[in-house]
Protein backbone atom coordinates (compact mmCIF):
# COMPACT_ATOMS: atom_id res chain seq x y z
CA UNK A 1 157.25 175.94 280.67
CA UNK A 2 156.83 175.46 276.91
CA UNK A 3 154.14 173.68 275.14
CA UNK A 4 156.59 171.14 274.51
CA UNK A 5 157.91 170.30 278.04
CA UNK A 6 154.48 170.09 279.30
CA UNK A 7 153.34 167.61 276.88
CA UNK A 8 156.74 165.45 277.93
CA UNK A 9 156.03 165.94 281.32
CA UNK A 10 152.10 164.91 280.68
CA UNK A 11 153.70 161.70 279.46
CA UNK A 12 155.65 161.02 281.80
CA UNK A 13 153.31 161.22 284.44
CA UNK A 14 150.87 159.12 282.42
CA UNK A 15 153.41 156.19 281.75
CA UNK A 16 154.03 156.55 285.94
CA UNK A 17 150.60 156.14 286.49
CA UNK A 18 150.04 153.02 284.33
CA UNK A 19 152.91 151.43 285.58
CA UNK A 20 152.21 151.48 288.79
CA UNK A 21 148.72 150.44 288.23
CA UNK A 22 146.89 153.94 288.65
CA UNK A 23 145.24 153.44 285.41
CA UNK A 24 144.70 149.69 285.33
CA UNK A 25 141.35 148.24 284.68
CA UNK A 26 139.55 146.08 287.07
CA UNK A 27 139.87 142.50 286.53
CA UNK A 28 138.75 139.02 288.92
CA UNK A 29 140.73 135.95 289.15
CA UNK A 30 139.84 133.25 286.35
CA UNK A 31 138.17 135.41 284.37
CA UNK A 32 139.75 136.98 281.28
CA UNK A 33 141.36 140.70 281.15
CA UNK A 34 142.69 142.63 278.03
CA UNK A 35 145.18 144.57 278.14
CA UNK A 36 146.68 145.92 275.07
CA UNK A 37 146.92 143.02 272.52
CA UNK A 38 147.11 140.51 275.62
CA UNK A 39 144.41 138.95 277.31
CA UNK A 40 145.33 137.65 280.71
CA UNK A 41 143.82 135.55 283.06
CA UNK A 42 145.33 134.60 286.36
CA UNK A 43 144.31 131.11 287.68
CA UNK A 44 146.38 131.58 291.39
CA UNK A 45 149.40 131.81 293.48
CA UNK A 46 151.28 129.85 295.34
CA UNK A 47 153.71 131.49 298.04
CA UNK A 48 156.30 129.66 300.68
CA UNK A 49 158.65 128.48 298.32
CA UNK A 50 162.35 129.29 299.61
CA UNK A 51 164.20 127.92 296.19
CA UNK A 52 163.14 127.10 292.56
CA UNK A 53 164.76 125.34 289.97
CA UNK A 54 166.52 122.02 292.47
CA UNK A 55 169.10 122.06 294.05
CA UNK A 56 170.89 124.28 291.79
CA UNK A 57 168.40 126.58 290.47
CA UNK A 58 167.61 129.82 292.67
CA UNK A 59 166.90 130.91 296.51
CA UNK A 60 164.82 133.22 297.54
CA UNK A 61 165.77 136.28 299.58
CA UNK A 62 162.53 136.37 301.33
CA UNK A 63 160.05 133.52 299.77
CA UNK A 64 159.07 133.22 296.59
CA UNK A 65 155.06 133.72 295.38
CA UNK A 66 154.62 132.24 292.10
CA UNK A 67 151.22 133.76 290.37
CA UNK A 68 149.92 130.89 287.58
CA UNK A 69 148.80 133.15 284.52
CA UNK A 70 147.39 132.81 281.06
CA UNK A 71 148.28 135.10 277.92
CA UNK A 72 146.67 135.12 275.23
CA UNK A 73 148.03 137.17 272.01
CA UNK A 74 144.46 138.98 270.85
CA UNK A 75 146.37 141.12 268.42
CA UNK A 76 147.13 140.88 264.74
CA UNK A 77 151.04 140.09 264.97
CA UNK A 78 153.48 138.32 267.11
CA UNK A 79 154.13 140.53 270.55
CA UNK A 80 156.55 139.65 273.03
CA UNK A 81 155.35 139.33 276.69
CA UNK A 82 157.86 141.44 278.93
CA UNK A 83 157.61 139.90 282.41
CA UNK A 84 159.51 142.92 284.13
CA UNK A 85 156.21 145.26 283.05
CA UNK A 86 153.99 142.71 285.99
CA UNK A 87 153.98 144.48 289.21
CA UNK A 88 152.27 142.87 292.35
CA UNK A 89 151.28 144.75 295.15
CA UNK A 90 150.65 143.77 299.40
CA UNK A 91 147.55 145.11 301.39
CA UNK A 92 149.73 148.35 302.06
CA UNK A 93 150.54 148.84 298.36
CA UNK A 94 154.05 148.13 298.46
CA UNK A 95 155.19 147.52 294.83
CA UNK A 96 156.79 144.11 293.97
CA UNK A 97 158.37 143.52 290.46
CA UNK A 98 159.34 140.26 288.84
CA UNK A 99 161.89 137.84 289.79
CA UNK A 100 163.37 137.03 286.02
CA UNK A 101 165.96 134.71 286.86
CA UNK A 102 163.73 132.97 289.01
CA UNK A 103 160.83 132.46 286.89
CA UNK A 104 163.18 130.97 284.27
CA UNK A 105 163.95 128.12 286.83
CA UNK A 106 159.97 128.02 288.12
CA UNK A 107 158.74 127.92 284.26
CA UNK A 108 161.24 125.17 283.68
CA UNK A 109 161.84 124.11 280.08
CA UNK A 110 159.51 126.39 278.89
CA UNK A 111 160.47 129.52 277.69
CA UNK A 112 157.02 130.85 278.19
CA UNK A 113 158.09 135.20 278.41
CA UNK A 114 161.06 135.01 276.66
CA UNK A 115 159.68 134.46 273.02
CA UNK A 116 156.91 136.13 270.80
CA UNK A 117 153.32 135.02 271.35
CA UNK A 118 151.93 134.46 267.70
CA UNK A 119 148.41 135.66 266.82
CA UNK A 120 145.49 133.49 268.78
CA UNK A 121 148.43 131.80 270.80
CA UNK A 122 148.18 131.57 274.29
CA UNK A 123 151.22 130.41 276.95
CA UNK A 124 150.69 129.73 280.34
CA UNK A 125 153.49 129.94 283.11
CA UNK A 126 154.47 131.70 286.74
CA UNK A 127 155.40 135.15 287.35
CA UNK A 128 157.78 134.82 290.17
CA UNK A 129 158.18 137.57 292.78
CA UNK A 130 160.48 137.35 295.78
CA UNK A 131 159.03 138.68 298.59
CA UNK A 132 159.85 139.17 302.50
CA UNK A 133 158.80 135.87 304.39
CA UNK A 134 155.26 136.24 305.10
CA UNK A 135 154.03 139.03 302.80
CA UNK A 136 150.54 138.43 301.54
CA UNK A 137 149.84 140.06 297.86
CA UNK A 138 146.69 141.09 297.75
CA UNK A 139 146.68 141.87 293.68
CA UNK A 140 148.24 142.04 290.28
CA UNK A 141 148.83 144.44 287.77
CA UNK A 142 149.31 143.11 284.12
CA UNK A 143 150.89 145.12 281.61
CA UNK A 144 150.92 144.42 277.41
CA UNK A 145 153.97 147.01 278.11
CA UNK A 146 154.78 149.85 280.74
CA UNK A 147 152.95 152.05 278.29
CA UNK A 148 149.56 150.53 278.77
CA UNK A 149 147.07 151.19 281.32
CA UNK A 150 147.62 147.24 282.90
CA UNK A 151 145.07 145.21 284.11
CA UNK A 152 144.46 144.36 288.00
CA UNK A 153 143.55 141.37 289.73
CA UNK A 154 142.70 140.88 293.05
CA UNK A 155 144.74 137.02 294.29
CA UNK A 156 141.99 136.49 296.81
């Protein structure tokens, strides 16, 4: 292999590793994590909910967990936050991503991850993850982008 294919393999395995959390940094519930240019803190979750969004909003396959976070732009420029970079993860480490279209009914008129986060500006809505009935996550991992290491809280 050339010096070239093992530096894009190198990479590849790196970005692998942060996004699934390999690389994240501890963080604790409540308390403030940076990540990148985004400093998150993650206040709780909520599972149980079968729908979002009334009556004609959104079901769940399973249930839906809704994990109430903070952002906070501690960078020098506007970033967006990219909610499909957020993994959650259950006692046995299965991976859960993001349930967009979900968390667009559960944030309501807000468009809290679908616009730039100016400077010093912080936003606060759900991440929304649809889960088999009865799954308990166990943790977070939150991601400036799938290129940084992430940061992960424990939900209990």
């Amino acid at each position: 292999m050339g010096i070239g294919s093992k530096a894009a393999v190198d990479a590849i395995d790196e970005a692998d590793a942060n996004n699934s959390g390999k690389n994240a940094v501890a963080g604790k519930l409540n308390i403030p994590a940076t990540d990148g240019k985004f400093q998150f803190t993650v206040t709780g979750m909520e599972c149980g909910q079968k729908q979002v969004g009334g009556e004609f909003g959104q079901k769940a396959q399973g249930e839906f967990c809704m994990v109430h976070v903070q952002v906070k732009n501690v960078g020098k420029s506007a970033e967006l936050f990219n909610d499909s970079s957020q993994k959650a993860y259950d006692a046995d480490g299965t991976e859960f991503s993001v349930d967009s279209g979900a968390a667009i009914y559960a944030n309501g008129d807000s468009s809290t991850f679908l616009e730039d986060i100016n400077p010093g500006n912080t936003v606060k809505g759900e991440l929304v993850f649809d889960v088999p009935a009865g799954t308990e996550l166990v943790s977070v991992v939150l991601h400036e982008s799938m290129f940084t290491a992430g940061v992960k809280v424990p939900l209990a």
